[in-house]
N, C-alpha and C. Protein backbone atom coordinates (compact mmCIF):
# COMPACT_ATOMS: atom_id res chain seq x y z
N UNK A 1 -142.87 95.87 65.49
CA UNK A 1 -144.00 95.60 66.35
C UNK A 1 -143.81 96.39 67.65
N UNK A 2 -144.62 96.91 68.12
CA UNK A 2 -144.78 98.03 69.36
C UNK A 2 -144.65 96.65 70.78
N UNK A 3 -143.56 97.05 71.26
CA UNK A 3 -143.77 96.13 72.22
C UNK A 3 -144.83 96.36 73.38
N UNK A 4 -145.77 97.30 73.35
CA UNK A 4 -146.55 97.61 74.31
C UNK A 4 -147.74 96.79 74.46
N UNK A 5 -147.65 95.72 73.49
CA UNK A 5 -148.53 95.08 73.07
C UNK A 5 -148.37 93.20 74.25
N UNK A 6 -147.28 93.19 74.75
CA UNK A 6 -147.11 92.47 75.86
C UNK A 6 -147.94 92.68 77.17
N UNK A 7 -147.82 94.28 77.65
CA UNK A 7 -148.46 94.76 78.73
C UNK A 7 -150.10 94.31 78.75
N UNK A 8 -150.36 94.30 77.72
CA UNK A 8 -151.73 94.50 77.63
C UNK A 8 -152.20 93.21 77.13
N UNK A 9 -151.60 92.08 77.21
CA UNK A 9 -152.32 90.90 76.51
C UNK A 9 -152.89 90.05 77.66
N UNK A 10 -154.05 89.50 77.45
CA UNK A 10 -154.34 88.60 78.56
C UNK A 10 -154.09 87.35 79.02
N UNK A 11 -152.94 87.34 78.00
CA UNK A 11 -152.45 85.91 77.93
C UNK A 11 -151.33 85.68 77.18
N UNK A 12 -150.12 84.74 77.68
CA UNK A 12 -149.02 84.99 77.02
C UNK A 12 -148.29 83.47 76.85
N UNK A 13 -147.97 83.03 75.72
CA UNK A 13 -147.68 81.69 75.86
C UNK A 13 -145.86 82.04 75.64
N UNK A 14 -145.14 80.67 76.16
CA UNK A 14 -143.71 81.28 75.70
C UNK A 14 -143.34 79.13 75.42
N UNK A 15 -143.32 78.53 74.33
CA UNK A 15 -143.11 77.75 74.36
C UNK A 15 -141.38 77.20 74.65
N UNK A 16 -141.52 76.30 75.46
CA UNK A 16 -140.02 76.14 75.69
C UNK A 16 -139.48 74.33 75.05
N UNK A 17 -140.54 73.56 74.95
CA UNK A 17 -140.00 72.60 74.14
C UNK A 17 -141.46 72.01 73.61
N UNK A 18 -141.56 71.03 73.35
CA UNK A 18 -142.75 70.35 72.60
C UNK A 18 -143.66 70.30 73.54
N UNK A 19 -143.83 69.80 74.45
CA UNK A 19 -144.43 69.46 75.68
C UNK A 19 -144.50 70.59 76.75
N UNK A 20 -143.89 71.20 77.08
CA UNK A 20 -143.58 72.77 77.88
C UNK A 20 -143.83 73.39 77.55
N UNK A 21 -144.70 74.50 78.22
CA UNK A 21 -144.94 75.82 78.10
C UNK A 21 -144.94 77.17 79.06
N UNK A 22 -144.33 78.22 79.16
CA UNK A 22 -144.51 78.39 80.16
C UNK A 22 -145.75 80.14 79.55
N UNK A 23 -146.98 79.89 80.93
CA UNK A 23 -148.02 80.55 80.58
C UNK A 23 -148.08 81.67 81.43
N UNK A 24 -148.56 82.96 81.26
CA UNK A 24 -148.95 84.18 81.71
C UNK A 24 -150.21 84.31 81.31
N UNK A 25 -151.03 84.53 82.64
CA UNK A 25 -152.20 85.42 81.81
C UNK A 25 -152.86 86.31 83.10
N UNK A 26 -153.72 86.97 82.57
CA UNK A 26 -154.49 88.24 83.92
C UNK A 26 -155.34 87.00 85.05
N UNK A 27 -155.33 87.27 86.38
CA UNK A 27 -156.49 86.16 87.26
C UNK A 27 -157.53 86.16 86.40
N UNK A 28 -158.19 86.91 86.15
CA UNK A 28 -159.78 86.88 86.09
C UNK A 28 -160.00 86.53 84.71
N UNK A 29 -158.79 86.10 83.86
CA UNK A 29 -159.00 85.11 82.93
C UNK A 29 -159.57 83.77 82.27
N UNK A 30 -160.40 83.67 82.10
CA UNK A 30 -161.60 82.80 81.95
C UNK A 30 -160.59 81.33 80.43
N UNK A 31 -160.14 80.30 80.96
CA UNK A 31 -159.47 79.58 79.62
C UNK A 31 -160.45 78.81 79.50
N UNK A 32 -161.63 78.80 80.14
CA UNK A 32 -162.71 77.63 79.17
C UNK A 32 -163.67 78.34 78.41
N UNK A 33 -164.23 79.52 78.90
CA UNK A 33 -164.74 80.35 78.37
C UNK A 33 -164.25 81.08 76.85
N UNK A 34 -163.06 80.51 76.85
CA UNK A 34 -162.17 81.19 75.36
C UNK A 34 -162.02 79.63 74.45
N UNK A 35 -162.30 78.69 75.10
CA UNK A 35 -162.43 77.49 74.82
C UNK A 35 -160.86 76.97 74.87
N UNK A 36 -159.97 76.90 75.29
CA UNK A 36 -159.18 76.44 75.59
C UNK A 36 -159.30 75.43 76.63
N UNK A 37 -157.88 74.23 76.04
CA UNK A 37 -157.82 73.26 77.16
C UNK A 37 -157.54 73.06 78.90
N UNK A 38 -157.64 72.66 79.52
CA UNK A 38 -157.91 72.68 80.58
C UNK A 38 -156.65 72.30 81.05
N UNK A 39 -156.20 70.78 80.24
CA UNK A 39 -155.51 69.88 80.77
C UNK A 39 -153.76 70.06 80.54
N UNK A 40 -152.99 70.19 80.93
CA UNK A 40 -151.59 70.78 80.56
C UNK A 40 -150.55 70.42 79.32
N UNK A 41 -151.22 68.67 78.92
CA UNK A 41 -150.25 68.01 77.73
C UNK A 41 -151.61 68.61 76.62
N UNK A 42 -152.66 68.67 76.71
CA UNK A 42 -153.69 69.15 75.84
C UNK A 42 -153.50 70.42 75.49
N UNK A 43 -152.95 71.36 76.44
CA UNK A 43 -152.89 72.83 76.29
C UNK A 43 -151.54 73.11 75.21
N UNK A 44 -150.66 72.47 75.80
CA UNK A 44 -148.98 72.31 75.26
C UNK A 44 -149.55 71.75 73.54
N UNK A 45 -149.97 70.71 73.69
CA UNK A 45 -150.74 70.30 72.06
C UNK A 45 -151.32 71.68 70.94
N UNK A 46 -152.30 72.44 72.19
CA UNK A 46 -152.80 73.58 71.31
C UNK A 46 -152.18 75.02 71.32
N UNK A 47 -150.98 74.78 72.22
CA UNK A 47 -150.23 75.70 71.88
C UNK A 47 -149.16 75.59 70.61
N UNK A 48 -148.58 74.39 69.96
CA UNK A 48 -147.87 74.00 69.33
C UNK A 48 -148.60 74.13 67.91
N UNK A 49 -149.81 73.82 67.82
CA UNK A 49 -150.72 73.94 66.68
C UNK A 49 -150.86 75.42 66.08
N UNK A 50 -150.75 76.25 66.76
CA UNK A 50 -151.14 77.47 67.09
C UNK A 50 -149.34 78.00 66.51
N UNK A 51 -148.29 77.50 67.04
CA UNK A 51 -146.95 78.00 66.50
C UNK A 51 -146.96 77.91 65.14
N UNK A 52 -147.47 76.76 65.10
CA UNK A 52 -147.05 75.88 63.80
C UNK A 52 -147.83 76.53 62.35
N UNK A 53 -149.38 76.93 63.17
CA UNK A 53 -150.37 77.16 61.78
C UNK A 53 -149.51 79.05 61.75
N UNK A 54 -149.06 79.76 62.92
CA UNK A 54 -148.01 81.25 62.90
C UNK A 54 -146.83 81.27 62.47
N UNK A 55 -146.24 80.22 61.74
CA UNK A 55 -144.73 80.40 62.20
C UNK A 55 -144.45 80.86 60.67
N UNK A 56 -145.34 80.81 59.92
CA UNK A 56 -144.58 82.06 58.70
C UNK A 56 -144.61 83.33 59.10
N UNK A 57 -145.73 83.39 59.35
CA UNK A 57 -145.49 85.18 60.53
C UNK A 57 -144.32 85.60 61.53
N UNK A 58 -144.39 84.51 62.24
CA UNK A 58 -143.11 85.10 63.87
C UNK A 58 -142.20 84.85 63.19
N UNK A 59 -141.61 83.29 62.35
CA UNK A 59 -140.32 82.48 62.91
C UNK A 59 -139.80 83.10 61.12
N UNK A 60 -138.80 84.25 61.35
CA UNK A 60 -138.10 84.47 59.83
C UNK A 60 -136.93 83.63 59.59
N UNK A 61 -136.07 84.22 60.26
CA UNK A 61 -134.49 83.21 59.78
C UNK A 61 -134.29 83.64 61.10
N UNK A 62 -132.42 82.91 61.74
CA UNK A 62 -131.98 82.89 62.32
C UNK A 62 -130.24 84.03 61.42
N UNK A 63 -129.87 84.60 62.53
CA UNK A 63 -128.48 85.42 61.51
C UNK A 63 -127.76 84.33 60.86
N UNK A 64 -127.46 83.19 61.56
CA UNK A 64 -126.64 82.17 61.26
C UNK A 64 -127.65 81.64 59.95
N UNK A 65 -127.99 81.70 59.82
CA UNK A 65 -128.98 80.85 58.45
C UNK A 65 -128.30 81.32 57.41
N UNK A 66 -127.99 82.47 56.91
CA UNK A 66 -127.73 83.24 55.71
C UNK A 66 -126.25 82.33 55.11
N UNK A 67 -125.22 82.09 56.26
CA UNK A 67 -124.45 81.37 55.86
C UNK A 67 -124.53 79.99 54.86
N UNK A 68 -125.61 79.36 55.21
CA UNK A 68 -126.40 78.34 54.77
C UNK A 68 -126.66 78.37 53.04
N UNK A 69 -127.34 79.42 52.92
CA UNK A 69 -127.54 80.09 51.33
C UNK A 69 -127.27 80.05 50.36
């Protein structure tokens, strides 16, 4: 994946536990207009939904996993 693809996003979620998130996005970013939540345990909710329905895509193994096998 081209990491150039960070620079240019208008929005960047980085989840740090169930409830936590920590968010990036451009000012003139509109989050109701994209329909997103407003509210911070609501947002953390639809950010987690959002891992969860991606995570065959992002989340492959860990190195330590293979041991496991």
């Amino acid at each position: 994946m081209d990491p150039g693809w960070l620079a240019l996003a208008r929005m960047v979620w980085f989840p740090l536990s169930p409830r936590l998130i920590v968010q990036f996005r451009a000012p003139d970013f509109d989050t109701r207009a994209h329909g997103l939540p407003a509210e911070a345990d609501a947002l953390a909710s639809f950010v987690n939904a959002q891992v969860t329905l991606q995570a065959e895509r992002w989340i492959i193994e860990h190195p330590d996993d293979a041991a496991d096998l």
